[in-house]
C-alpha atoms as a PDB file:
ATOM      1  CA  UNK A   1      -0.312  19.632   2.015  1.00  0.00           C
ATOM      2  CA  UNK A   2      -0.124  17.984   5.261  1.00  0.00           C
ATOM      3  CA  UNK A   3      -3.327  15.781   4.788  1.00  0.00           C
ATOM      4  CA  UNK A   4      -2.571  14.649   1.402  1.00  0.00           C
ATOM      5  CA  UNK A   5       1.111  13.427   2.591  1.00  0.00           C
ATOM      6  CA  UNK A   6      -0.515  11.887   5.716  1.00  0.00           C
ATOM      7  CA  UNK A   7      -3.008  10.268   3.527  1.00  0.00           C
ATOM      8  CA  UNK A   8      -0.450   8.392   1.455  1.00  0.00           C
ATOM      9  CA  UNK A   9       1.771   8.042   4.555  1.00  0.00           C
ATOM     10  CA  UNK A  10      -1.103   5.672   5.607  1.00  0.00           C
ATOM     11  CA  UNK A  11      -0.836   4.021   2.111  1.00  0.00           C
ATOM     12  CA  UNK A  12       2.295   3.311   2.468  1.00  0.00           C
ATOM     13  CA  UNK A  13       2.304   1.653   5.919  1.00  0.00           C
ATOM     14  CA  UNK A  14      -0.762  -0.389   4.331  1.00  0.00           C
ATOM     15  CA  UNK A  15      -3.737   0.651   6.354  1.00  0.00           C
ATOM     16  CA  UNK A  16      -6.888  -0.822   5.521  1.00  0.00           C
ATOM     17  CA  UNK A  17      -8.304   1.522   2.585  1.00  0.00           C
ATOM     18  CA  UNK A  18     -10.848   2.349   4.637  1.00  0.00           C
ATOM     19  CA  UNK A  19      -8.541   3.802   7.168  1.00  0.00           C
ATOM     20  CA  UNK A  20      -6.617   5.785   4.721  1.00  0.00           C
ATOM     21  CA  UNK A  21      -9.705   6.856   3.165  1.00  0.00           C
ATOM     22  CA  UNK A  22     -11.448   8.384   6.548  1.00  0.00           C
ATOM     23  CA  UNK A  23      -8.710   9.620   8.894  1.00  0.00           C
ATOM     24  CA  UNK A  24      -7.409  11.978   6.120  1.00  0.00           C
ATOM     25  CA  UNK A  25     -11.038  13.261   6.248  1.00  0.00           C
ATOM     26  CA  UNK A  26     -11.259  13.278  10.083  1.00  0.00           C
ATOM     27  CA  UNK A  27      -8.011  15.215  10.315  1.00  0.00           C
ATOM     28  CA  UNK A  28      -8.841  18.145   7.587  1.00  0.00           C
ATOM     29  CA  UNK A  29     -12.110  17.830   9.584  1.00  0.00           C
ATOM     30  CA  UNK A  30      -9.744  19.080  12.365  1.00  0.00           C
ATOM     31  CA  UNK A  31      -7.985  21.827  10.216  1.00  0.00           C
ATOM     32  CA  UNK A  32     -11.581  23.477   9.240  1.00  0.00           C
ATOM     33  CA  UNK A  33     -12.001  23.722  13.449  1.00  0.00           C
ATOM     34  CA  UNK A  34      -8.928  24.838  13.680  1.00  0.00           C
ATOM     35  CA  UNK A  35      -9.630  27.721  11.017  1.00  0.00           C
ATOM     36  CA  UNK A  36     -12.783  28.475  11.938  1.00  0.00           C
ATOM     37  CA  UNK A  37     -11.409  29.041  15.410  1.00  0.00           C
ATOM     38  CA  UNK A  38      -8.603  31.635  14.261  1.00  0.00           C
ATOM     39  CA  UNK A  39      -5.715  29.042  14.869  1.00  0.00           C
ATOM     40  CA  UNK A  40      -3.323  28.754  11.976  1.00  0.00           C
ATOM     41  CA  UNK A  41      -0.215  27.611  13.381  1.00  0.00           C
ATOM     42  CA  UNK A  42       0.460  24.219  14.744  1.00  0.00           C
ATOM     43  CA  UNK A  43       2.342  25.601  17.282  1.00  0.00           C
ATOM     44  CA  UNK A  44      -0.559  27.215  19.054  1.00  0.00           C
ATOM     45  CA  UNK A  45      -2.453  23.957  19.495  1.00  0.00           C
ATOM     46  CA  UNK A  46      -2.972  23.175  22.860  1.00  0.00           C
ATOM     47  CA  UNK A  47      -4.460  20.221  25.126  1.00  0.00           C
ATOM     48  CA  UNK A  48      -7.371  22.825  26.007  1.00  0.00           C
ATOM     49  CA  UNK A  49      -7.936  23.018  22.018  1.00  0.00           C
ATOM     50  CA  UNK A  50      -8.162  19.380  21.222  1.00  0.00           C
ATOM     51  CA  UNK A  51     -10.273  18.962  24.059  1.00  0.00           C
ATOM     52  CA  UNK A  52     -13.011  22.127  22.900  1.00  0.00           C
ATOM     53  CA  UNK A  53     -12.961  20.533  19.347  1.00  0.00           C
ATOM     54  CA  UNK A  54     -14.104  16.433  21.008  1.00  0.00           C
ATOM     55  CA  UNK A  55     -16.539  18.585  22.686  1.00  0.00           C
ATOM     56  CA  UNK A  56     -18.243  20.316  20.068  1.00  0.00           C
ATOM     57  CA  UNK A  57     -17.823  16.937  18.164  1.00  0.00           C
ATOM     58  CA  UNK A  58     -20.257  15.329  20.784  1.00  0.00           C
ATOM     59  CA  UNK A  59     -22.729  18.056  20.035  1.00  0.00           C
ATOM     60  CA  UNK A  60     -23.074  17.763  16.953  1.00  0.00           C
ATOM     61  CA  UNK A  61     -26.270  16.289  15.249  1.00  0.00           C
ATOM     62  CA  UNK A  62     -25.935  12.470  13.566  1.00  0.00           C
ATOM     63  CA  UNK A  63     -26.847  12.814   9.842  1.00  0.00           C
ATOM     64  CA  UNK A  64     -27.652   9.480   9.260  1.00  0.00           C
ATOM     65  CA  UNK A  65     -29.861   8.829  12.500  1.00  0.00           C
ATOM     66  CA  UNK A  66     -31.547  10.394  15.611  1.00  0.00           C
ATOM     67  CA  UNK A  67     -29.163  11.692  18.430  1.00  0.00           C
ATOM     68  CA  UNK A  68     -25.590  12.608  18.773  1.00  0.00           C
ATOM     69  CA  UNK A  69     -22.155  10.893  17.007  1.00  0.00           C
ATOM     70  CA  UNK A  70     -21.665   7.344  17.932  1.00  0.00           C
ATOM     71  CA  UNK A  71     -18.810   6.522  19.955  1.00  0.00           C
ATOM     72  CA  UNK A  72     -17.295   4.759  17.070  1.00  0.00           C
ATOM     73  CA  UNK A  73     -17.002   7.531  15.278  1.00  0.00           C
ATOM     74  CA  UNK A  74     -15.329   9.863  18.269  1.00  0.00           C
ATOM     75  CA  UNK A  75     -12.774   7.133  18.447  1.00  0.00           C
ATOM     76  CA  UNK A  76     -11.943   7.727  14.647  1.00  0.00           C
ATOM     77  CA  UNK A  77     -11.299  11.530  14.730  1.00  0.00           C
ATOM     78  CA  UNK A  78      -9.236  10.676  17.709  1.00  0.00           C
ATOM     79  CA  UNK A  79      -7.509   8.031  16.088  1.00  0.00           C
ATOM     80  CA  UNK A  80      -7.035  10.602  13.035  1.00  0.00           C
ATOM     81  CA  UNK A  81      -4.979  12.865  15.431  1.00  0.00           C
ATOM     82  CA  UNK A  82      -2.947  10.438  17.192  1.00  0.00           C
ATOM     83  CA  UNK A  83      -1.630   9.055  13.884  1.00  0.00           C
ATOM     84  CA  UNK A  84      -1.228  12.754  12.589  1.00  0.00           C
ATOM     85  CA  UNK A  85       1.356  13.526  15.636  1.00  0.00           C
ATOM     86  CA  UNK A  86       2.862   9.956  14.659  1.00  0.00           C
ATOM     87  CA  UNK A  87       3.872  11.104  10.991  1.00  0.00           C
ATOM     88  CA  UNK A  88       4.656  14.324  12.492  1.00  0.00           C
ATOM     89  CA  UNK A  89       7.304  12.645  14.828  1.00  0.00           C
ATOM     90  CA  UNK A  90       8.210  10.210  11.875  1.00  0.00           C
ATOM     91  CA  UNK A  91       9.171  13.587   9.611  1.00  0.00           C
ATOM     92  CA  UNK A  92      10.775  15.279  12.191  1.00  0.00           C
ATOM     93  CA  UNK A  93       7.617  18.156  12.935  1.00  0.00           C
ATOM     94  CA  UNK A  94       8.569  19.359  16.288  1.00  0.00           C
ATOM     95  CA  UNK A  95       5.154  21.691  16.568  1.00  0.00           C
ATOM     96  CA  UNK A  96       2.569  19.526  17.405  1.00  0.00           C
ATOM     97  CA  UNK A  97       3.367  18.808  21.359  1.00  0.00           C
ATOM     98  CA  UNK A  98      -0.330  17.899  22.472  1.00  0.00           C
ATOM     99  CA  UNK A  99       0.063  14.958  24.647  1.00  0.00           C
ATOM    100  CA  UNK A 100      -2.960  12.382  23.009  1.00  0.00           C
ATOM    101  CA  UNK A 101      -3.439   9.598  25.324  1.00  0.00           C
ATOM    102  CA  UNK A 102      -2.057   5.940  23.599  1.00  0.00           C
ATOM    103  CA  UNK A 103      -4.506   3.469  22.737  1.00  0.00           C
ATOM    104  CA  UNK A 104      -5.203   0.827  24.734  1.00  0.00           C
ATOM    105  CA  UNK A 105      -5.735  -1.814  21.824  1.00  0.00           C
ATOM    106  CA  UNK A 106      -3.284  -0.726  19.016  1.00  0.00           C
ATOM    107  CA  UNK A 107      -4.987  -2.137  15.856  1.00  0.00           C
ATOM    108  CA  UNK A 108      -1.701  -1.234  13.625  1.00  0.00           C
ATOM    109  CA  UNK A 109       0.456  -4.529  12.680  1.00  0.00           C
ATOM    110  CA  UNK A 110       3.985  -4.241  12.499  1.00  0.00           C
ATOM    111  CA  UNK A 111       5.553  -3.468   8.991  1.00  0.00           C
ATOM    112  CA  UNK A 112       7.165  -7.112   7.774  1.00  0.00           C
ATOM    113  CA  UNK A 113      10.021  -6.922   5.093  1.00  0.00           C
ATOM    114  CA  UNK A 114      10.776  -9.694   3.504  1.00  0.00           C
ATOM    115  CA  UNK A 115      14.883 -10.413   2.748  1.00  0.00           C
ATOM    116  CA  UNK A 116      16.057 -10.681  -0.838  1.00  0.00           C
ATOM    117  CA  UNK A 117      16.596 -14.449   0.608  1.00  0.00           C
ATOM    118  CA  UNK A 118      13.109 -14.711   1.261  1.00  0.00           C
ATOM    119  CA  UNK A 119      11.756 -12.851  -2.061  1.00  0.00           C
ATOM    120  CA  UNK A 120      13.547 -16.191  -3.755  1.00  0.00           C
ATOM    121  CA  UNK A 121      11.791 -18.918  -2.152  1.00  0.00           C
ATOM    122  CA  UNK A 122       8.693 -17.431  -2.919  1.00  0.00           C
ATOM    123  CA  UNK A 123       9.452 -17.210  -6.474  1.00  0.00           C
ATOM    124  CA  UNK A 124      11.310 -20.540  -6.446  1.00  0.00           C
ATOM    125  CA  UNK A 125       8.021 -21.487  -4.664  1.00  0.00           C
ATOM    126  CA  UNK A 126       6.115 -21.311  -8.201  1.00  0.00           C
ATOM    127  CA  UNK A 127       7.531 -24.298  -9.407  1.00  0.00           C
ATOM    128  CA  UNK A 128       5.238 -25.969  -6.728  1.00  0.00           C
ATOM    129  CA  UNK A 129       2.303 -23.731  -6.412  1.00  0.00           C
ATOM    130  CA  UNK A 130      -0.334 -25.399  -7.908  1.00  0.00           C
ATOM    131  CA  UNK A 131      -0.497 -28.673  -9.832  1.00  0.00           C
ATOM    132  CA  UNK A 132      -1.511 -26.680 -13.218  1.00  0.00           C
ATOM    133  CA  UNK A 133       1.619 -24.989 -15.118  1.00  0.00           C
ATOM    134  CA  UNK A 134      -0.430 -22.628 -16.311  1.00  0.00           C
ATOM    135  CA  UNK A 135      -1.198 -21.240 -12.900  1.00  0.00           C
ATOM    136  CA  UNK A 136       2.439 -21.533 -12.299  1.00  0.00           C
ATOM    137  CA  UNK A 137       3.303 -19.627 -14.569  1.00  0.00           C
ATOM    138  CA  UNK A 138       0.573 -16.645 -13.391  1.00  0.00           C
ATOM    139  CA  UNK A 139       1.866 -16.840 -10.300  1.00  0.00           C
ATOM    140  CA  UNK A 140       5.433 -16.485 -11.057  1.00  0.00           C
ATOM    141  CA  UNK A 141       4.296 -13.378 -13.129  1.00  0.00           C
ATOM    142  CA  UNK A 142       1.931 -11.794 -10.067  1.00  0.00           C
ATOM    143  CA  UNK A 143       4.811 -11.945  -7.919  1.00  0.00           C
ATOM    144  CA  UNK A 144       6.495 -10.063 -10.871  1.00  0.00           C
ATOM    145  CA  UNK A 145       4.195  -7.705 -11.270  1.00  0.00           C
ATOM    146  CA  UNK A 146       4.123  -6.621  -7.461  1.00  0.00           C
ATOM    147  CA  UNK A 147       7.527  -7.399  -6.327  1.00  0.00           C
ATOM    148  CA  UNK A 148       9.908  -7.061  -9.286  1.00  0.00           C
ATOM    149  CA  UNK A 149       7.855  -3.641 -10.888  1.00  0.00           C
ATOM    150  CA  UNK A 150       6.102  -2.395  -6.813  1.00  0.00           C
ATOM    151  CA  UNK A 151       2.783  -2.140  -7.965  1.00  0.00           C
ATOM    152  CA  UNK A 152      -0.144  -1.301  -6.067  1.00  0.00           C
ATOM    153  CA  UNK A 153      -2.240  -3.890  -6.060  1.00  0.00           C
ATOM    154  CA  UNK A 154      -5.354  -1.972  -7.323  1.00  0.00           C
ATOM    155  CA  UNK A 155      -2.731  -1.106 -10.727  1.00  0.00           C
ATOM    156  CA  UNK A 156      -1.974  -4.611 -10.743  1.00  0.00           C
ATOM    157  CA  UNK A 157      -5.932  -5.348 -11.220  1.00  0.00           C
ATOM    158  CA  UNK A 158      -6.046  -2.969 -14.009  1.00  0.00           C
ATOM    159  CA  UNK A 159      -2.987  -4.235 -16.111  1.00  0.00           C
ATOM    160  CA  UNK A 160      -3.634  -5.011 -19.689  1.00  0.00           C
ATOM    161  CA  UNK A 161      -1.320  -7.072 -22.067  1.00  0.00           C
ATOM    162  CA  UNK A 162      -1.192  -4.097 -23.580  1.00  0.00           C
ATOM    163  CA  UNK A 163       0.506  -2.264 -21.434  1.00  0.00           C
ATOM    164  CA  UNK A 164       3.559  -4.645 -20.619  1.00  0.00           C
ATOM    165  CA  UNK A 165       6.390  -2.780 -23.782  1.00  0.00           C
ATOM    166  CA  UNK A 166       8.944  -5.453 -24.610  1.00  0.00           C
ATOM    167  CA  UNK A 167      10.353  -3.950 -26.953  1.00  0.00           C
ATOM    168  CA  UNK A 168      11.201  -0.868 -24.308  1.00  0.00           C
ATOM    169  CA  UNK A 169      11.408  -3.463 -21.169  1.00  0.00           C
ATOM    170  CA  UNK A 170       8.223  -1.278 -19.505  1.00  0.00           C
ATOM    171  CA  UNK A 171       5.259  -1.498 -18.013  1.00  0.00           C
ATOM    172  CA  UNK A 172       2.855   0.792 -18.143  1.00  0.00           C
ATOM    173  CA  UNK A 173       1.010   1.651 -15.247  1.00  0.00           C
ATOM    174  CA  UNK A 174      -2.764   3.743 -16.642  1.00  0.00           C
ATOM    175  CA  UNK A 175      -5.097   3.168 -13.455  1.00  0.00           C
ATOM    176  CA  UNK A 176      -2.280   4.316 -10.904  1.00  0.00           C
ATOM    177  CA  UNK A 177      -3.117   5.976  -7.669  1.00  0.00           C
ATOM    178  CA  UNK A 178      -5.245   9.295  -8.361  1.00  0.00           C
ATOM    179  CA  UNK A 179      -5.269   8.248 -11.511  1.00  0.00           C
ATOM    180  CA  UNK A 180      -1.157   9.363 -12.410  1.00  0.00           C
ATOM    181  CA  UNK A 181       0.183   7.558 -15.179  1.00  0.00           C
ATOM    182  CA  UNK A 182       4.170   6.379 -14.888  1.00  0.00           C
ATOM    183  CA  UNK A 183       6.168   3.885 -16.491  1.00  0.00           C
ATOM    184  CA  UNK A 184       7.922   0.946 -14.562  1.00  0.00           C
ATOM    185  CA  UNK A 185      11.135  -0.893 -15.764  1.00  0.00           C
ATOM    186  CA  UNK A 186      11.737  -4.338 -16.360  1.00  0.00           C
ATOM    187  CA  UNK A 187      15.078  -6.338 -16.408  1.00  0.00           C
ATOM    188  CA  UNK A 188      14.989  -8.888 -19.161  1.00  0.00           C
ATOM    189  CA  UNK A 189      14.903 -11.712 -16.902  1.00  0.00           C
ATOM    190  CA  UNK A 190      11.278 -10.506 -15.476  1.00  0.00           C
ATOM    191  CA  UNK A 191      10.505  -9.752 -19.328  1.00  0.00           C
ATOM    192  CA  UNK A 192      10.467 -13.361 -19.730  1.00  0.00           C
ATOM    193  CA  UNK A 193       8.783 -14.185 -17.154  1.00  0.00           C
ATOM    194  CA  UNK A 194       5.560 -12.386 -18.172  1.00  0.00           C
ATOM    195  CA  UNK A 195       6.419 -13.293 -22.035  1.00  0.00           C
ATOM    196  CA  UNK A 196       6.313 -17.137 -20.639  1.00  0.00           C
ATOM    197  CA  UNK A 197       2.857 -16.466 -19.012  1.00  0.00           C
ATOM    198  CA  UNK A 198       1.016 -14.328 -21.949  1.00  0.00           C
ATOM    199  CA  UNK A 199       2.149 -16.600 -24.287  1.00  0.00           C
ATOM    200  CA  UNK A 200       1.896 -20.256 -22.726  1.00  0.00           C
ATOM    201  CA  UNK A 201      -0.533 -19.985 -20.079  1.00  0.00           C
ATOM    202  CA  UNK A 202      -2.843 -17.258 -20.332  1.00  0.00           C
ATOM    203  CA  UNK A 203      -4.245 -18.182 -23.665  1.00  0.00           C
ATOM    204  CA  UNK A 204      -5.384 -21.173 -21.470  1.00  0.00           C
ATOM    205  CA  UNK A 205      -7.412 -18.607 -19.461  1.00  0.00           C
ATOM    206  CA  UNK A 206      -8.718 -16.523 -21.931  1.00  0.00           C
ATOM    207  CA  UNK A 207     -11.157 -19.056 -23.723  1.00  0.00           C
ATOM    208  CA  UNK A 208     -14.497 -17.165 -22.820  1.00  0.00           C
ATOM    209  CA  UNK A 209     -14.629 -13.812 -22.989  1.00  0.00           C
ATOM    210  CA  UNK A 210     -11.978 -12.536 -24.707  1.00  0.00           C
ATOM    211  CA  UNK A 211     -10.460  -9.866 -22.177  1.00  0.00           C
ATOM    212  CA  UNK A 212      -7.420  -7.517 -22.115  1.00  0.00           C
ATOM    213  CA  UNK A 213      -6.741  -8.325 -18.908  1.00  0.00           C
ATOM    214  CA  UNK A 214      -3.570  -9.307 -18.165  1.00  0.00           C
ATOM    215  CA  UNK A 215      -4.107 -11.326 -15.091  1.00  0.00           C
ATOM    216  CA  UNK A 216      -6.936 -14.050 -15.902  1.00  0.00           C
ATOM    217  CA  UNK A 217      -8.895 -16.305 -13.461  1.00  0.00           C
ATOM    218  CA  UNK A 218     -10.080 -19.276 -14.035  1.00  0.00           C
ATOM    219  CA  UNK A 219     -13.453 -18.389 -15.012  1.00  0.00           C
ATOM    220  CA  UNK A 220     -12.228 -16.089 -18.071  1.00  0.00           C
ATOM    221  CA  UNK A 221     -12.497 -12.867 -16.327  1.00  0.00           C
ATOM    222  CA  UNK A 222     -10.275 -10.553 -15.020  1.00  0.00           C
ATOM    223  CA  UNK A 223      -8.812 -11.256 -11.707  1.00  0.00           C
ATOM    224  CA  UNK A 224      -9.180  -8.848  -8.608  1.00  0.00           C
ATOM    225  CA  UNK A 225      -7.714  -8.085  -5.848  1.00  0.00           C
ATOM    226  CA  UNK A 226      -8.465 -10.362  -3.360  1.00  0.00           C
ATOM    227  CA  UNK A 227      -7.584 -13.084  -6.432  1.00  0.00           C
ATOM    228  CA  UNK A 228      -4.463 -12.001  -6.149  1.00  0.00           C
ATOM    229  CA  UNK A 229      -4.154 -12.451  -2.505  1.00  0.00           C
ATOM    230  CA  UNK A 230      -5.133 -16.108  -2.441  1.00  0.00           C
ATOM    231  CA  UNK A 231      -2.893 -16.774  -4.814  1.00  0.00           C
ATOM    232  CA  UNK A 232       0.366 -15.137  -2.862  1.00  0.00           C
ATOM    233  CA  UNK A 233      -0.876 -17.374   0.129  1.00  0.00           C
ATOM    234  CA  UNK A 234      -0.754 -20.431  -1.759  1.00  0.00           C
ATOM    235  CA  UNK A 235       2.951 -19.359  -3.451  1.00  0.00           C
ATOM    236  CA  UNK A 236       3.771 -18.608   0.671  1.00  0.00           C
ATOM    237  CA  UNK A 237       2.381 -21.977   1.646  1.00  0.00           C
ATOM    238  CA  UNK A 238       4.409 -23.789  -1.038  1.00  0.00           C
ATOM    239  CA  UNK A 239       7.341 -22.148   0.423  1.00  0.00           C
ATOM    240  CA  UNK A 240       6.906 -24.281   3.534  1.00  0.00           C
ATOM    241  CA  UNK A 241       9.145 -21.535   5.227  1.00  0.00           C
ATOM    242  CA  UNK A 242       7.648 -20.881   8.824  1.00  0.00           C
ATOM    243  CA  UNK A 243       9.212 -17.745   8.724  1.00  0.00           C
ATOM    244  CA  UNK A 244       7.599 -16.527   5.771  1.00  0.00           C
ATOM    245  CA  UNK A 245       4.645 -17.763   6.489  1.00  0.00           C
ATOM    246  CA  UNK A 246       5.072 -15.876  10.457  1.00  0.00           C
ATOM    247  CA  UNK A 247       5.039 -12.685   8.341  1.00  0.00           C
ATOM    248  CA  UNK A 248       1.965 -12.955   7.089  1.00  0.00           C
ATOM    249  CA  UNK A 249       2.869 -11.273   4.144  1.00  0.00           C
ATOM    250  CA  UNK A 250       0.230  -9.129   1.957  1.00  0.00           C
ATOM    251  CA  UNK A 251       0.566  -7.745  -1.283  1.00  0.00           C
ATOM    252  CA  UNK A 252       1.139  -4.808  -0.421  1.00  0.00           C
ATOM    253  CA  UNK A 253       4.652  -6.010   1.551  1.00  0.00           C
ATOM    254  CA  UNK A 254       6.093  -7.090  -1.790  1.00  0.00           C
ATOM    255  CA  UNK A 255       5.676  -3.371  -2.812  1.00  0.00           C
ATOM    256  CA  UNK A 256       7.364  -2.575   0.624  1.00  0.00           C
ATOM    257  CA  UNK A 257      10.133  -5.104   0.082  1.00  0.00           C
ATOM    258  CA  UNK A 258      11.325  -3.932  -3.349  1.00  0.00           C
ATOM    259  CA  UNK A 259      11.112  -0.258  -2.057  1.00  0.00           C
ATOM    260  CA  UNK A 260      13.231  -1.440   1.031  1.00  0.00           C
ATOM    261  CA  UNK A 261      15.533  -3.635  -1.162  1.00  0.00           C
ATOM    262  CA  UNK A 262      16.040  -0.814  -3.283  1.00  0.00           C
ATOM    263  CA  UNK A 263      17.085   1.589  -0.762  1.00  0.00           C
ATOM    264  CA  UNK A 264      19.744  -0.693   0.494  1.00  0.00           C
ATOM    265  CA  UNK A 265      21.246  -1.107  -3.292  1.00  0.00           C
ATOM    266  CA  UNK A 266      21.700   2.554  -2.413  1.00  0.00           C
ATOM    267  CA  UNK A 267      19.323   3.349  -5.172  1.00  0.00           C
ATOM    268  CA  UNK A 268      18.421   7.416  -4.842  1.00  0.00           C
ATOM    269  CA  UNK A 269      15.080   8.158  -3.373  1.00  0.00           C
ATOM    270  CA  UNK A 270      14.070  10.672  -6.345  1.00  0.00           C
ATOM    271  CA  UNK A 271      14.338   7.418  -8.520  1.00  0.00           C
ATOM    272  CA  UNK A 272      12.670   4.722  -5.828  1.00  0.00           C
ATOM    273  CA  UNK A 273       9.701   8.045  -5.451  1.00  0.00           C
ATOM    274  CA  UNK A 274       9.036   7.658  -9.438  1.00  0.00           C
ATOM    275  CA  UNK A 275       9.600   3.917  -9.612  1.00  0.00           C
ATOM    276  CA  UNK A 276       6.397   3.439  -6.891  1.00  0.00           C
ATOM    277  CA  UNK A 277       4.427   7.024  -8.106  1.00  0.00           C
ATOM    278  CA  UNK A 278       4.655   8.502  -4.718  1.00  0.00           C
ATOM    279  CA  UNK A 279       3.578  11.977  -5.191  1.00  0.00           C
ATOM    280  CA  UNK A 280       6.109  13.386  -2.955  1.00  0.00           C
ATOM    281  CA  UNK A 281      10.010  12.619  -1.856  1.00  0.00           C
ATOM    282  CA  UNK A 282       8.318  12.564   1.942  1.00  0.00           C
ATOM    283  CA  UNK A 283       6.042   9.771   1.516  1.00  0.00           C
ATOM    284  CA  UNK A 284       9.456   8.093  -0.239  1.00  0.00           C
ATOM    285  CA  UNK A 285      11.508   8.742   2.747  1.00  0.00           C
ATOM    286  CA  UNK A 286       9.390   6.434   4.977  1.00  0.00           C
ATOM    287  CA  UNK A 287      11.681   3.591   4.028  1.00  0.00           C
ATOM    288  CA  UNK A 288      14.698   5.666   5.102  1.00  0.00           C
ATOM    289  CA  UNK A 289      13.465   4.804   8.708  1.00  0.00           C
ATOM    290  CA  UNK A 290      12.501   1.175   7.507  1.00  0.00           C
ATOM    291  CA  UNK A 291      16.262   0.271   7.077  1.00  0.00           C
ATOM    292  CA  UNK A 292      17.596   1.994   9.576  1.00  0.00           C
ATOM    293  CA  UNK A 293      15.124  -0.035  12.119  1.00  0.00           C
ATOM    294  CA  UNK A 294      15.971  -3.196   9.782  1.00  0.00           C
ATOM    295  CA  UNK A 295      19.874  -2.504  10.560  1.00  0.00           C
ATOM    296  CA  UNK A 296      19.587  -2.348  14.030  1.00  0.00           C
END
């Protein structure tokens, strides 16, 4: 349970998907020690322990070439830990009291919220975006997609037309995280917005091979995610808002800011936990602290 809910912890936070791929696997690394050693209570973890584990990590044989585990890869499993007693502290765990030495470079950037304020330039910010309407109007329904309905952006990749319901005002979501389907609402005003961009613009778009997709780049194919991201920089640059643009904002923050936006409509977190597809009211609860620190 615990690596699982540290893994999307991570997620949530918006490490690199490398990181949240390979400290999860560095820390049950850990736990298999940890068994293997007879210790089954985080309690009984001591400094002595952490430091016989790094040790019999430097013993061990490199897989992939000649000699011992490159330093790199100490520094991950150590990394793995240190975050580990950070979510611990962030969910109130008071058993894991190993003192871990800080880093001396913190890589971690800090989490950036947009206001609701903010949230309307950039869609305001449309109008200017590009000199084509038709990528106007995509870009109006990107920020949409991943603001207005918090989508990953790996779900927003995999949209189809088919799955935005007007008739039910939902989207839904097939290629969400571990594969879990959901369904996301939509107000009618954000209905529009996507009807005005499947039925004006992306026909413009979809003149060579005929895809599903619901996002379209200008070559005819469907648009990943790093598409996606070049476009939000050019709706944040047409903005011409300093302070936006001093955020550097990802797409992942727009699922942030609707989470956080929510929260402070006093929205309950069992319905903000099914409106993102968090697996578990924990990983939810994250933006409990997020408001509290933005109230301060």
């Amino acid at each position: 349970m615990f690596v699982a809910n540290y893994k999307e912890w991570l997620d949530i936070l918006g490490y690199a998907e490398s990181t949240v791929y390979y400290l999860p696997n560095h820390l049950q690394e850990f736990f298999y020690y940890l068994e293997c050693h007879g210790h089954s209570d985080l309690k009984a973890i001591t400094t002595q322990t952490i430091k016989n584990y790094y040790q019999e990590l430097q013993q061990r044989a490199n897989q992939r070439q000649s000699g011992s585990l490159s330093k790199s890869y100490l520094n991950k499993h150590q990394q793995a830990l240190k975050k580990f007693r950070e979510y611990l502290q962030n969910h109130n765990y008071k058993d894991f009291n190993v003192h871990l030495k800080s880093e001396t470079n913190p890589t971690e950037e800090k989490l950036n919220i947009l206001t609701q304020s903010e949230i309307k330039q950039l869609f305001n910010a449309t109008e200017i975006s590009h000199n084509e309407q038709r990528f106007r109007l995509r870009d109006k329904a990107i920020l949409t997609v991943l603001y207005s309905c918090g989508l990953r952006r790996n779900e927003a990749v995999h949209l189809d037309v088919s799955d935005i319901y007007f008739d039910k005002e939902r989207v839904f979501v097939r290629k969400g995280k571990n594969y879990k389907e959901r369904f996301v609402p939509i107000n009618r005003k954000n209905a529009e917005i996507l009807e005005d961009y499947i039925f004006e613009s992306r026909p413009e778009f979809n003149t060579k091979n005929n895809t599903e997709a619901l996002f379209i780049s200008k070559q005819g194919k469907r648009m990943q995610g790093m598409s996606l991201a070049n476009r939000l920089k050019a709706i944040v640059q047409a903005t011409n808002n300093k302070n936006i643009e001093e955020k550097k904002i990802t797409l992942h923050i727009l699922r942030h800011s609707i989470a956080t936006h929510l929260l402070q409509q006093e929205v309950s977190l069992e319905s903000i936990k099914t409106f993102l597809g968090h697996s578990s009211l924990e990983s939810t609860q994250i933006y409990t602290h997020l408001v509290e620190s933005l109230d301060r």
